[in-house]
PDB file of N, CA and C in Angstrom:
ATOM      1  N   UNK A   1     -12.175 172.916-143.065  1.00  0.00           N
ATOM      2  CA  UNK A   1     -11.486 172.401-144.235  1.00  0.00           C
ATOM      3  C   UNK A   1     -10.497 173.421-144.778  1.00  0.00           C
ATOM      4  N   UNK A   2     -10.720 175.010-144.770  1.00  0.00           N
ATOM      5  CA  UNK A   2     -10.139 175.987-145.171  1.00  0.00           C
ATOM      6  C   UNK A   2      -8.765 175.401-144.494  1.00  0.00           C
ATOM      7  N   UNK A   3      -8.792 175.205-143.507  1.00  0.00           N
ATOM      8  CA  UNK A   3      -7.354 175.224-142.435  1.00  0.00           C
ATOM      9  C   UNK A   3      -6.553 174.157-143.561  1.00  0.00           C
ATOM     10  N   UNK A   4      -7.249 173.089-143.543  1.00  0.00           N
ATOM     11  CA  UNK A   4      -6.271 171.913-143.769  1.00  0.00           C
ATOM     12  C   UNK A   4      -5.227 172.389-145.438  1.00  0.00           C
ATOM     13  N   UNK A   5      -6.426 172.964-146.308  1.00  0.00           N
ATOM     14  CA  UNK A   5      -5.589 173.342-147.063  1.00  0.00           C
ATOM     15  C   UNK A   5      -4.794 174.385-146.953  1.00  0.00           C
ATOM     16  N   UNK A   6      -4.722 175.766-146.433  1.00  0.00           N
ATOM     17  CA  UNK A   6      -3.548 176.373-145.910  1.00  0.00           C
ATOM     18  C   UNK A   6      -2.444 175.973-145.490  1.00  0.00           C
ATOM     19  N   UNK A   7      -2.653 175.135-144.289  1.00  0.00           N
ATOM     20  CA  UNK A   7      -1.244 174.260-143.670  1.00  0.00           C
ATOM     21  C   UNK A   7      -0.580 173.637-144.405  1.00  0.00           C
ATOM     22  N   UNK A   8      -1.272 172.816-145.616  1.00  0.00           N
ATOM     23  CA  UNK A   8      -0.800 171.625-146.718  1.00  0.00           C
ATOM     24  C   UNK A   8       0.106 172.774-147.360  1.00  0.00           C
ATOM     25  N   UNK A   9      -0.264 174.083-148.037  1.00  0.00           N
ATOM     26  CA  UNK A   9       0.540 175.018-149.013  1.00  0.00           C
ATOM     27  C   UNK A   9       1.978 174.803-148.649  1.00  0.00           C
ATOM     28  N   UNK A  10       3.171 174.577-149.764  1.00  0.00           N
ATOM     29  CA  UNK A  10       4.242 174.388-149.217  1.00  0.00           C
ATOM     30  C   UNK A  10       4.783 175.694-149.290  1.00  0.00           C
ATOM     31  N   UNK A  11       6.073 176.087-148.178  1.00  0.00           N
ATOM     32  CA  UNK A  11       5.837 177.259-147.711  1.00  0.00           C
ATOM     33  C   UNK A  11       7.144 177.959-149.004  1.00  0.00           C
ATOM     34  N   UNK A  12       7.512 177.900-149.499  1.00  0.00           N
ATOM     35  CA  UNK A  12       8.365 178.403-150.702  1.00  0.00           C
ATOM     36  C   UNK A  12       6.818 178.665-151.616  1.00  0.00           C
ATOM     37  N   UNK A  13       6.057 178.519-151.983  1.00  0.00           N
ATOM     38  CA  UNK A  13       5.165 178.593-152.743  1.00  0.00           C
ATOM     39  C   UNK A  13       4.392 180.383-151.463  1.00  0.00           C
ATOM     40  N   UNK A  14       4.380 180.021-150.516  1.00  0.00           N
ATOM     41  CA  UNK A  14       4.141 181.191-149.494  1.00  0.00           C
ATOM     42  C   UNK A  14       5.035 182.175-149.078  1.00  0.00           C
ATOM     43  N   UNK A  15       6.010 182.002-149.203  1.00  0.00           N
ATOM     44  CA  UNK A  15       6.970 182.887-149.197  1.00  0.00           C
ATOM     45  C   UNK A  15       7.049 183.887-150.580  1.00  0.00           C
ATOM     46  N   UNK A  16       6.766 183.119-151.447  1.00  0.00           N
ATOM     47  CA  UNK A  16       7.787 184.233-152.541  1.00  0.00           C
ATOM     48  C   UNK A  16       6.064 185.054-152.608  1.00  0.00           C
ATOM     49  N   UNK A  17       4.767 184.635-152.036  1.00  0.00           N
ATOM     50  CA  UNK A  17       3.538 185.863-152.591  1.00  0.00           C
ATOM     51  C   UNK A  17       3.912 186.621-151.478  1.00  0.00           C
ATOM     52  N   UNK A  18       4.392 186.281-149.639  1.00  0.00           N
ATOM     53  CA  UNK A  18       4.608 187.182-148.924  1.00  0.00           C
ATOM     54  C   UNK A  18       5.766 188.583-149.644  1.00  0.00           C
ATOM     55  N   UNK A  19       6.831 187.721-150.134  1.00  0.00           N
ATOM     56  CA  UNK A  19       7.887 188.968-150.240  1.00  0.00           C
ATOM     57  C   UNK A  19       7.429 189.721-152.003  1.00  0.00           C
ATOM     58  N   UNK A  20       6.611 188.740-152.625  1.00  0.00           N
ATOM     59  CA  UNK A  20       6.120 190.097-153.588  1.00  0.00           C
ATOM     60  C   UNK A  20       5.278 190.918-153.187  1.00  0.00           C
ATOM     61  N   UNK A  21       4.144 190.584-152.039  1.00  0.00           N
ATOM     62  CA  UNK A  21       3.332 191.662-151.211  1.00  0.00           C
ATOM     63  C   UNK A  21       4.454 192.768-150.846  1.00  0.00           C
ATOM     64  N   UNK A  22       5.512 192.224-150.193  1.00  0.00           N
ATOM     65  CA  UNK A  22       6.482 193.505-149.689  1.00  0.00           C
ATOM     66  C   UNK A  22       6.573 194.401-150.658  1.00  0.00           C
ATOM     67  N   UNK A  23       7.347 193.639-151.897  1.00  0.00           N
ATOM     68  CA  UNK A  23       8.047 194.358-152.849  1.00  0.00           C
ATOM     69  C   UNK A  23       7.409 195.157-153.782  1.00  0.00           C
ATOM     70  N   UNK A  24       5.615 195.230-153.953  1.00  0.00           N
ATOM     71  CA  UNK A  24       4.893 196.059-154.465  1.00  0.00           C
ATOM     72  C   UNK A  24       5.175 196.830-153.639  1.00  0.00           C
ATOM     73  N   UNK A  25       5.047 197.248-152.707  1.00  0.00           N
ATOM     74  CA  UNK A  25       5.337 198.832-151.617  1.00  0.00           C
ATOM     75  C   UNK A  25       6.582 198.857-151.167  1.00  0.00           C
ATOM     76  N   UNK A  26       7.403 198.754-152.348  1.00  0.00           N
ATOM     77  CA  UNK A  26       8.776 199.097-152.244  1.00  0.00           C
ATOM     78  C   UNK A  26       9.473 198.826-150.730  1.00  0.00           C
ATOM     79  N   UNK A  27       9.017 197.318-150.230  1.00  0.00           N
ATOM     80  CA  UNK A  27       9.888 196.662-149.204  1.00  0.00           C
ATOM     81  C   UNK A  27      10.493 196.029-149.289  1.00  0.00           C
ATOM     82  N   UNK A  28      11.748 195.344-148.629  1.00  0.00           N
ATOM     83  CA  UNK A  28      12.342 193.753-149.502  1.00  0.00           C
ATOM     84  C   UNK A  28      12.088 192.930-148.860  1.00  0.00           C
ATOM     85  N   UNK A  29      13.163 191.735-149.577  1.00  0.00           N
ATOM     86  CA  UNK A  29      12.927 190.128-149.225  1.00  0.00           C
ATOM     87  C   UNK A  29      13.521 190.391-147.807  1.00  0.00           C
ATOM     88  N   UNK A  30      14.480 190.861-147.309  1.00  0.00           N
ATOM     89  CA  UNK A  30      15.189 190.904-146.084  1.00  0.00           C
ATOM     90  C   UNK A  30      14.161 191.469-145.040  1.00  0.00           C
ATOM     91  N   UNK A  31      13.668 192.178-144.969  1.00  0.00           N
ATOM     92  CA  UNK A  31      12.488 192.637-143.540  1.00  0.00           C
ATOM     93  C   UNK A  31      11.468 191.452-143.755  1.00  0.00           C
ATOM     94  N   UNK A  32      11.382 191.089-144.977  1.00  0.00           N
ATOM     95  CA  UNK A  32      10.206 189.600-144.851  1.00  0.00           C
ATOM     96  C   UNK A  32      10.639 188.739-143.911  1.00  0.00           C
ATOM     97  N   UNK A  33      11.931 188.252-144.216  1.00  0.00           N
ATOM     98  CA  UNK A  33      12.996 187.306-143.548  1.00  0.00           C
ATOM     99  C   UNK A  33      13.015 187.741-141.858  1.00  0.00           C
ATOM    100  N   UNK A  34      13.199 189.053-141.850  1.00  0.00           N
ATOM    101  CA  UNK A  34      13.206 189.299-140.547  1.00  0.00           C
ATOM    102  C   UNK A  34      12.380 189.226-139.722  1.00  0.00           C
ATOM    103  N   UNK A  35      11.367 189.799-140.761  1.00  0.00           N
ATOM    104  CA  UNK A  35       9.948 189.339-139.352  1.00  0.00           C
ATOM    105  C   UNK A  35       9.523 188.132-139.178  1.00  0.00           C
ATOM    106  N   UNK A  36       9.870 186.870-140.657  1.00  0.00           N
ATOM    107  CA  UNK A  36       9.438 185.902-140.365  1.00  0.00           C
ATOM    108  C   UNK A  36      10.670 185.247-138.863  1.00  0.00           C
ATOM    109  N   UNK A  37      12.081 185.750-139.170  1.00  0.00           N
ATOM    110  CA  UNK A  37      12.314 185.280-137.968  1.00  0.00           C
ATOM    111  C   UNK A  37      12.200 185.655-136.350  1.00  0.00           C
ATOM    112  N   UNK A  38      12.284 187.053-136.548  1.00  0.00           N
ATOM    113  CA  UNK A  38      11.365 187.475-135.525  1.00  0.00           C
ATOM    114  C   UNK A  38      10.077 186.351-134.934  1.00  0.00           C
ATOM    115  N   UNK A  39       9.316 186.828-135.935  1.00  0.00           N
ATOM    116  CA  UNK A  39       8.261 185.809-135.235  1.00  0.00           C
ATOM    117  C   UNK A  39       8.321 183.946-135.046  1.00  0.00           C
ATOM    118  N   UNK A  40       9.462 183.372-135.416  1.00  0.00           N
ATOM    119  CA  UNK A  40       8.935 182.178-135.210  1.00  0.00           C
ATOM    120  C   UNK A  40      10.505 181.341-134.727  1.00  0.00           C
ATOM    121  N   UNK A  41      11.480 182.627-134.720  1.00  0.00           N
ATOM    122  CA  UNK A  41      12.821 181.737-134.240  1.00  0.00           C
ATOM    123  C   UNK A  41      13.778 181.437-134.827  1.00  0.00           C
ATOM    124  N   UNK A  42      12.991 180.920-136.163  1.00  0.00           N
ATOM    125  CA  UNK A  42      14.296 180.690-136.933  1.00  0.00           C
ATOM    126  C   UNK A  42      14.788 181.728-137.367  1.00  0.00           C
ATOM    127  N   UNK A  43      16.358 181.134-137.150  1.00  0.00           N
ATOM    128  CA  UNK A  43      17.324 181.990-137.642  1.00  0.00           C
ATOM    129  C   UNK A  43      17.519 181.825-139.382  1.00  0.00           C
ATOM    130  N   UNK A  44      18.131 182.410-140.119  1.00  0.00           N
ATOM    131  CA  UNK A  44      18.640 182.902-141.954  1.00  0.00           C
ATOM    132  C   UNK A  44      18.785 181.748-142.356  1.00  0.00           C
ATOM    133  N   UNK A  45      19.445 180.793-141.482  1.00  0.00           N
ATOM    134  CA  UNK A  45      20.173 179.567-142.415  1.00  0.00           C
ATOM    135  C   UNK A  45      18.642 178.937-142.155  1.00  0.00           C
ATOM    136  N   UNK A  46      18.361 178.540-140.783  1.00  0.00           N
ATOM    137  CA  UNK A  46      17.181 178.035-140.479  1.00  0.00           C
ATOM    138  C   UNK A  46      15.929 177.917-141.948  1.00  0.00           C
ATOM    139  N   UNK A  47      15.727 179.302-141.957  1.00  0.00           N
ATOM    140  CA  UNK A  47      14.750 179.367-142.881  1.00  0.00           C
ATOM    141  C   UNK A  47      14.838 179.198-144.469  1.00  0.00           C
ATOM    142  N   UNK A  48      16.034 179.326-144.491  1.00  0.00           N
ATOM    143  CA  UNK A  48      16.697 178.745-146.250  1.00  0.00           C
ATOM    144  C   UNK A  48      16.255 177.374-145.767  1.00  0.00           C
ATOM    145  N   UNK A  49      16.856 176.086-145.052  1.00  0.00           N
ATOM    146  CA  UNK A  49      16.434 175.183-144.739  1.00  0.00           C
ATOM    147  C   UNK A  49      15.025 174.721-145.086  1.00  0.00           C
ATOM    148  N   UNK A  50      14.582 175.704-144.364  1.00  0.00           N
ATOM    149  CA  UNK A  50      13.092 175.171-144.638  1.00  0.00           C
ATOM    150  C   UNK A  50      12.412 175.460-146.199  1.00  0.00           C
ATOM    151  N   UNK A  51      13.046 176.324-146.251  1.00  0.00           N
ATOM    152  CA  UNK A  51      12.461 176.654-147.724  1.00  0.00           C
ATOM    153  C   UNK A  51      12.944 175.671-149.067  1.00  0.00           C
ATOM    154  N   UNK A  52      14.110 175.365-148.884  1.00  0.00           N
ATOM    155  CA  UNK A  52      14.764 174.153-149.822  1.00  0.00           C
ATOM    156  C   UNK A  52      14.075 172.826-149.783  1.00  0.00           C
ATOM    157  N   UNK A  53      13.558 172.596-148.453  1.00  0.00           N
ATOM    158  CA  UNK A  53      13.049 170.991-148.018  1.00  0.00           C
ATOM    159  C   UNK A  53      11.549 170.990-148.619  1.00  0.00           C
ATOM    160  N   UNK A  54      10.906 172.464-148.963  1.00  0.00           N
ATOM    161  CA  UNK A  54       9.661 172.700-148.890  1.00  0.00           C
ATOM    162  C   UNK A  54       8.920 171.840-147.964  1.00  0.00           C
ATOM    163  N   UNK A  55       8.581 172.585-147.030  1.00  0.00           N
ATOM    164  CA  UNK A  55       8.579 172.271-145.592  1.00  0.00           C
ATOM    165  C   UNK A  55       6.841 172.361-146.332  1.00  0.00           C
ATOM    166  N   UNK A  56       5.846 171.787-145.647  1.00  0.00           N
ATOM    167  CA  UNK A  56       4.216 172.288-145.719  1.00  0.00           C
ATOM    168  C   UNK A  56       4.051 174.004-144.328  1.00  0.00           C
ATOM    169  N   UNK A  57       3.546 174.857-144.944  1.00  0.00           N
ATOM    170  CA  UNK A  57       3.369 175.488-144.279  1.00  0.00           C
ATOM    171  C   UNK A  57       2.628 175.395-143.059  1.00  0.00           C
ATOM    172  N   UNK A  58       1.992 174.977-142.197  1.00  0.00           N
ATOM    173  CA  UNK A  58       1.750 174.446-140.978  1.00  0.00           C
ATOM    174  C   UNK A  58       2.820 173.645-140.484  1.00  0.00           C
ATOM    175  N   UNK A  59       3.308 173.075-140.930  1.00  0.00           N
ATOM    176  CA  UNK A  59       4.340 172.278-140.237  1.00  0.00           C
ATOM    177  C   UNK A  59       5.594 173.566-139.674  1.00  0.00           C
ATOM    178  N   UNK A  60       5.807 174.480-140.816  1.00  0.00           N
ATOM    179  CA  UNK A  60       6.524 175.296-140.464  1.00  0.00           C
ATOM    180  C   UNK A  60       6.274 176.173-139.442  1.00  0.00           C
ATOM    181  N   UNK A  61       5.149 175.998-138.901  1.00  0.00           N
ATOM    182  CA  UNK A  61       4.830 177.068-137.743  1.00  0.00           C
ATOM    183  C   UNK A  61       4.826 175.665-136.629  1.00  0.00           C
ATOM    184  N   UNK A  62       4.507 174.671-136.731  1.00  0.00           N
ATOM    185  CA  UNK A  62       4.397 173.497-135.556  1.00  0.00           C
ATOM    186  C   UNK A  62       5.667 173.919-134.829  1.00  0.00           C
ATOM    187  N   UNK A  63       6.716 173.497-136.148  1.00  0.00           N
ATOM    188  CA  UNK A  63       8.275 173.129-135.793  1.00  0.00           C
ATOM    189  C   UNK A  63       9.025 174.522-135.258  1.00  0.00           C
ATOM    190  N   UNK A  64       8.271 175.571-135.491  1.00  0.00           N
ATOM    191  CA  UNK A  64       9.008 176.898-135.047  1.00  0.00           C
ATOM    192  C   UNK A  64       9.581 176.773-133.925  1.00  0.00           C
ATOM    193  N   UNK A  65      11.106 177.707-133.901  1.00  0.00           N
ATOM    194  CA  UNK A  65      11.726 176.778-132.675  1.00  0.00           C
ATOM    195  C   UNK A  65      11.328 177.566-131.255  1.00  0.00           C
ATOM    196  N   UNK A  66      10.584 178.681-131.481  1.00  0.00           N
ATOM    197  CA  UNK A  66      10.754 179.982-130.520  1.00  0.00           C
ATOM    198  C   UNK A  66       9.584 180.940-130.851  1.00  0.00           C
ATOM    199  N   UNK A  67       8.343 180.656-130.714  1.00  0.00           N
ATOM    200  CA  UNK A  67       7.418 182.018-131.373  1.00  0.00           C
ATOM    201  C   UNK A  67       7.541 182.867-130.394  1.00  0.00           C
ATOM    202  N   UNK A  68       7.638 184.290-130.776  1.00  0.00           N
ATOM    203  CA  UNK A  68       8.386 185.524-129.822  1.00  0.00           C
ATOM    204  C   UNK A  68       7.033 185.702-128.906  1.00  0.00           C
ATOM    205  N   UNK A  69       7.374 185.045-128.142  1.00  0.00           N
ATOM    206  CA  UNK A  69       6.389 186.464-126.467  1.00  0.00           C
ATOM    207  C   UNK A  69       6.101 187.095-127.329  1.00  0.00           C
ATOM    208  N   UNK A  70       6.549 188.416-127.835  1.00  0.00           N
ATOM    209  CA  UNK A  70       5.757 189.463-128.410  1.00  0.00           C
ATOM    210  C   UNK A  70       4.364 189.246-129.388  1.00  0.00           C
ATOM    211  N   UNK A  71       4.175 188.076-129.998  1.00  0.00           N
ATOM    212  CA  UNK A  71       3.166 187.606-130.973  1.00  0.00           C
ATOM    213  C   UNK A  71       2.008 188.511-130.106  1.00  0.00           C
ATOM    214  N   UNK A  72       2.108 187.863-129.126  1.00  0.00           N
ATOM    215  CA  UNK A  72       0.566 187.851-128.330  1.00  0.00           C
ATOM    216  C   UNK A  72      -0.109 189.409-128.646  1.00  0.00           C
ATOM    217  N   UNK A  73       1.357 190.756-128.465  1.00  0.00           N
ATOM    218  CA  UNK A  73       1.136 191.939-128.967  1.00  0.00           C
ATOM    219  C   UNK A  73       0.523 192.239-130.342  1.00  0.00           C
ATOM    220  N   UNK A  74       0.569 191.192-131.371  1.00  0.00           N
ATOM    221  CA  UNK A  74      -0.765 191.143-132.342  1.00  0.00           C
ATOM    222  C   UNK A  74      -2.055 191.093-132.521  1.00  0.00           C
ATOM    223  N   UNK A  75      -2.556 192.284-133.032  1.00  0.00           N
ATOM    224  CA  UNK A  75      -3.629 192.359-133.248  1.00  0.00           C
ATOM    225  C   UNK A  75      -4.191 193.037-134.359  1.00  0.00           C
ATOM    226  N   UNK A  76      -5.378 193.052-134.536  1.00  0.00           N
ATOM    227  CA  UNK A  76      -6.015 193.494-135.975  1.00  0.00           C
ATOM    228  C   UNK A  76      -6.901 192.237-136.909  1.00  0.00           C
ATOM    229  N   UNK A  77      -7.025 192.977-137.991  1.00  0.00           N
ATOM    230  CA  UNK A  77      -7.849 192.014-138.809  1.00  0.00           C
ATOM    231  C   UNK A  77      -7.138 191.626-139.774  1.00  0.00           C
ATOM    232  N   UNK A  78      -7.099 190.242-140.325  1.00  0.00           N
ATOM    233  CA  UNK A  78      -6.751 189.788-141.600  1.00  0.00           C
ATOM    234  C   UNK A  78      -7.853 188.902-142.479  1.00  0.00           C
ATOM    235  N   UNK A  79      -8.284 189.149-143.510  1.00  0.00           N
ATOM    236  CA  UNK A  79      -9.327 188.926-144.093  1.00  0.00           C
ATOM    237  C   UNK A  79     -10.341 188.611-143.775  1.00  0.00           C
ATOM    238  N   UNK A  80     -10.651 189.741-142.926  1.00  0.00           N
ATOM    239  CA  UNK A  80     -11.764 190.081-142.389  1.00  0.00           C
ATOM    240  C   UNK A  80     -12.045 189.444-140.896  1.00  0.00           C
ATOM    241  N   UNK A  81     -11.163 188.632-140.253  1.00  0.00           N
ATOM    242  CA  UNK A  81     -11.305 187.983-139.287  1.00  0.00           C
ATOM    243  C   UNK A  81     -10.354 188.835-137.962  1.00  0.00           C
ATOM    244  N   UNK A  82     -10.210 188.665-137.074  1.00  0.00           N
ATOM    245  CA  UNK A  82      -9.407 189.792-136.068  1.00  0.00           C
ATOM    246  C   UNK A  82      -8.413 188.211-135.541  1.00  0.00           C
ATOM    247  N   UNK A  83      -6.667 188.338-135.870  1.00  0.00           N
ATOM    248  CA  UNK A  83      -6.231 187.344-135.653  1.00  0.00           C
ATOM    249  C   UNK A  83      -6.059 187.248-133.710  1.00  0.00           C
ATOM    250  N   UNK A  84      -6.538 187.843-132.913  1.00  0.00           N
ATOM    251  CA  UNK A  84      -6.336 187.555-131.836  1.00  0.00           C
ATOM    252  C   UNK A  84      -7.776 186.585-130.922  1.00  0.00           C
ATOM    253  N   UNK A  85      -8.549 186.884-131.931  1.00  0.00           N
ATOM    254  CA  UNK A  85      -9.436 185.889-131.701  1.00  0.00           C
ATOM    255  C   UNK A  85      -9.688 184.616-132.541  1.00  0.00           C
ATOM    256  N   UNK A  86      -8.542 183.977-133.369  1.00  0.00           N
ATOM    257  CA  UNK A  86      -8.443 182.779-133.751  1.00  0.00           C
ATOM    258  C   UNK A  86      -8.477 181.849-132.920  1.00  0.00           C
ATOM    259  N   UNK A  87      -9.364 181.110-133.045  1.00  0.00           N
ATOM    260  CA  UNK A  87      -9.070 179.467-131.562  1.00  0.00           C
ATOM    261  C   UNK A  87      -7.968 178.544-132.141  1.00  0.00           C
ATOM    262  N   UNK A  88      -7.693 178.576-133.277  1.00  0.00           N
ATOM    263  CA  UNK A  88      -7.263 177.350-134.084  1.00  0.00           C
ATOM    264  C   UNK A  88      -5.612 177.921-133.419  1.00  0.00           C
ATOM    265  N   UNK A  89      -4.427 177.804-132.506  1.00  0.00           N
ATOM    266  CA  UNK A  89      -3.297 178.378-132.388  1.00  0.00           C
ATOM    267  C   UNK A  89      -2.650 178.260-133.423  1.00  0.00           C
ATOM    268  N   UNK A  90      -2.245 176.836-134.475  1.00  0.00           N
ATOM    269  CA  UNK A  90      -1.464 177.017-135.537  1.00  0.00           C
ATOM    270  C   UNK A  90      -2.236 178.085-136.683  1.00  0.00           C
ATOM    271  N   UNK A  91      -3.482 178.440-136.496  1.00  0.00           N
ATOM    272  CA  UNK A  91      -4.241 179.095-137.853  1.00  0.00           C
ATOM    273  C   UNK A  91      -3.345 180.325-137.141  1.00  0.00           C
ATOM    274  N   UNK A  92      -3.786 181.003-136.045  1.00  0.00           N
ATOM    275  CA  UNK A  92      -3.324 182.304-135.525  1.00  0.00           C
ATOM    276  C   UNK A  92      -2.376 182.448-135.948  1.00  0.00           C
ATOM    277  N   UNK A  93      -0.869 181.529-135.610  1.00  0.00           N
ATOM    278  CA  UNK A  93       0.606 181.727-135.979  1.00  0.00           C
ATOM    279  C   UNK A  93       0.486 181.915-137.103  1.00  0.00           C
ATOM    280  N   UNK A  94      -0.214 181.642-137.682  1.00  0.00           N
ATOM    281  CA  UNK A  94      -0.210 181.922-139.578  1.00  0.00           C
ATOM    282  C   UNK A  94      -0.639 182.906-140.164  1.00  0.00           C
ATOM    283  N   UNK A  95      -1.586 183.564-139.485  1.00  0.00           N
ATOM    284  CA  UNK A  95      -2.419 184.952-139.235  1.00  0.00           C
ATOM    285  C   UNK A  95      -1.788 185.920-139.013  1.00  0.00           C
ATOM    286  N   UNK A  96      -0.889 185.804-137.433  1.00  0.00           N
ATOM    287  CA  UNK A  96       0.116 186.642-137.319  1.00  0.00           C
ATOM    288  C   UNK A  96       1.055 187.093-138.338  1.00  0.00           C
ATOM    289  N   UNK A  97       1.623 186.062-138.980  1.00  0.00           N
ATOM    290  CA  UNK A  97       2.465 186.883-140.099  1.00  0.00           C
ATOM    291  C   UNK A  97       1.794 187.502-141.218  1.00  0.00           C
ATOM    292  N   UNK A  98       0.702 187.000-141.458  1.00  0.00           N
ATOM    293  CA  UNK A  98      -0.311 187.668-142.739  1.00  0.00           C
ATOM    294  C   UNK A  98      -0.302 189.207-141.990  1.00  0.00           C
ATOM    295  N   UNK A  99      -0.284 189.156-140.457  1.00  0.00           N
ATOM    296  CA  UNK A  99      -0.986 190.676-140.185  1.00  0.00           C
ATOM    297  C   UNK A  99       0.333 191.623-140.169  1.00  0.00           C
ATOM    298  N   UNK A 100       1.736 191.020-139.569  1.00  0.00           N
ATOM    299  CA  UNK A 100       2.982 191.628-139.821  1.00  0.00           C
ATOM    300  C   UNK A 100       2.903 192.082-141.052  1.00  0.00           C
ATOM    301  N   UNK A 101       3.037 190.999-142.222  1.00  0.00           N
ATOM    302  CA  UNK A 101       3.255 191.725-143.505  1.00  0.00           C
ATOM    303  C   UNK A 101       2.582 192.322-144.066  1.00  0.00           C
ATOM    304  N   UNK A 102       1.312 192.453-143.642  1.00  0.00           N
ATOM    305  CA  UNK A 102       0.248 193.693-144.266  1.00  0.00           C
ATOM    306  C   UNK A 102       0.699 195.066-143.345  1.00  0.00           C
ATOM    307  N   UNK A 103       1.180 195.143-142.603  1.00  0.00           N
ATOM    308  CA  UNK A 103       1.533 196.151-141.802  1.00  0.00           C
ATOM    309  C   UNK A 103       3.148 196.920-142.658  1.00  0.00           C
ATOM    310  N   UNK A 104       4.276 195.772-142.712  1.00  0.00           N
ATOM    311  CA  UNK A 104       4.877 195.902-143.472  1.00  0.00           C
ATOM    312  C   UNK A 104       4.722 196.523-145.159  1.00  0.00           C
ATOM    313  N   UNK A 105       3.820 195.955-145.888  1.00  0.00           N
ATOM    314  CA  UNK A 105       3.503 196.232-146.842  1.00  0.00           C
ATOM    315  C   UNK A 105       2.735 197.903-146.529  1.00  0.00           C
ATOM    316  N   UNK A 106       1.768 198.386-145.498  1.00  0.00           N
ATOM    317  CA  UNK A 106       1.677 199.718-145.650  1.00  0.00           C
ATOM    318  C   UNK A 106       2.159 200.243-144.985  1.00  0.00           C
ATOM    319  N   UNK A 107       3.816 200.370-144.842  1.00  0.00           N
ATOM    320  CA  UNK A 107       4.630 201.397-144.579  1.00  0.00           C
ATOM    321  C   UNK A 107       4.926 201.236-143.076  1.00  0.00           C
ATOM    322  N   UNK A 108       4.540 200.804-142.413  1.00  0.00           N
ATOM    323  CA  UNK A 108       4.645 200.714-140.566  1.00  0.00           C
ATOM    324  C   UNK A 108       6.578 200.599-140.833  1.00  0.00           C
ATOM    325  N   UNK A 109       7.101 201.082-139.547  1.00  0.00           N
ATOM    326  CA  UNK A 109       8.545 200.613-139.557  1.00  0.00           C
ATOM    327  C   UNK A 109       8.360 199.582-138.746  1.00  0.00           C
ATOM    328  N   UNK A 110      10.040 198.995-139.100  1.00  0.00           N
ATOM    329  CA  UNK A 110      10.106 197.702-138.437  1.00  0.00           C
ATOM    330  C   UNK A 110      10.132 197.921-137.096  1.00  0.00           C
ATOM    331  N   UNK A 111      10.561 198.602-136.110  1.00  0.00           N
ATOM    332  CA  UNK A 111      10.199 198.987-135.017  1.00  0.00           C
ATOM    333  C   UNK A 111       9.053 198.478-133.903  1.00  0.00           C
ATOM    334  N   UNK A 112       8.140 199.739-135.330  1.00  0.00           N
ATOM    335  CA  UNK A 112       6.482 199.210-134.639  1.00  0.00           C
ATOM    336  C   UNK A 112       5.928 197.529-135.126  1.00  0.00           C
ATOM    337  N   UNK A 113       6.949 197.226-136.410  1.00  0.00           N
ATOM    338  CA  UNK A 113       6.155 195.837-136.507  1.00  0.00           C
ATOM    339  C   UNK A 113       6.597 194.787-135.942  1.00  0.00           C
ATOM    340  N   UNK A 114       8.048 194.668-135.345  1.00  0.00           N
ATOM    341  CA  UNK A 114       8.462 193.901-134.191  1.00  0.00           C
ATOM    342  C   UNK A 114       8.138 194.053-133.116  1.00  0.00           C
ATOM    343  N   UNK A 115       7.269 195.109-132.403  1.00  0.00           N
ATOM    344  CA  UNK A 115       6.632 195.586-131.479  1.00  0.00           C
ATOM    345  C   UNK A 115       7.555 195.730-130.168  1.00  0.00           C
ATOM    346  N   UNK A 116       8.408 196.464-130.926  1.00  0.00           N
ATOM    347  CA  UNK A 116       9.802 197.058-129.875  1.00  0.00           C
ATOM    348  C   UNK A 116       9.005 198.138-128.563  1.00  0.00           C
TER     349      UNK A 116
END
């Protein structure tokens, strides 16, 4: 049941707690943007798009046009769970960015968090 309500969250309502997570550790809205497109394809305009339509957040990871090969290079824990062992694939894609931006948020460069 946890899932269904996550996915339902519309993702402008998820976005602006991701980029205030940044912006307490003095990161901005722009590396948010980046990793979210990094990870899922969309491009700047793309994701204004989605954010204006208030897209449901699951849908926004369904419709992703491109999740990067590199995802799979994610790993770690996000509230308390290790996102590479999620079964649920849309929960994971959603995981993944929780684990980018906690990485983001303590200081990692973008480098290591695009997993150049």
């Amino acid at each position: 049941m946890e899932n269904a309500r996550v996915f339902a969250m519309k993702l402008p309502k998820v976005y602006e707690l991701l980029v205030q997570k940044a912006e307490r550790k003095k990161r901005t809205r722009k590396e948010v943007d980046e990793i979210i497109c990094w990870l899922t394809g969309y491009d700047e305009e793309g994701l204004k798009e989605q954010l204006e339509k208030e897209t449901e957040y699951g849908e926004f990871f369904e419709h992703a046009p491109a999740m990067n090969p590199n995802c799979e290079k994610i790993t770690g824990t996000v509230c308390g769970v290790r996102v590479e062992n999620i079964e649920d694939p849309l929960m994971r894609r959603i995981r993944y960015l929780d684990k980018l931006i906690d990485e983001l948020a303590k200081g990692k460069s973008m480098e290591k968090i695009l997993r150049k």
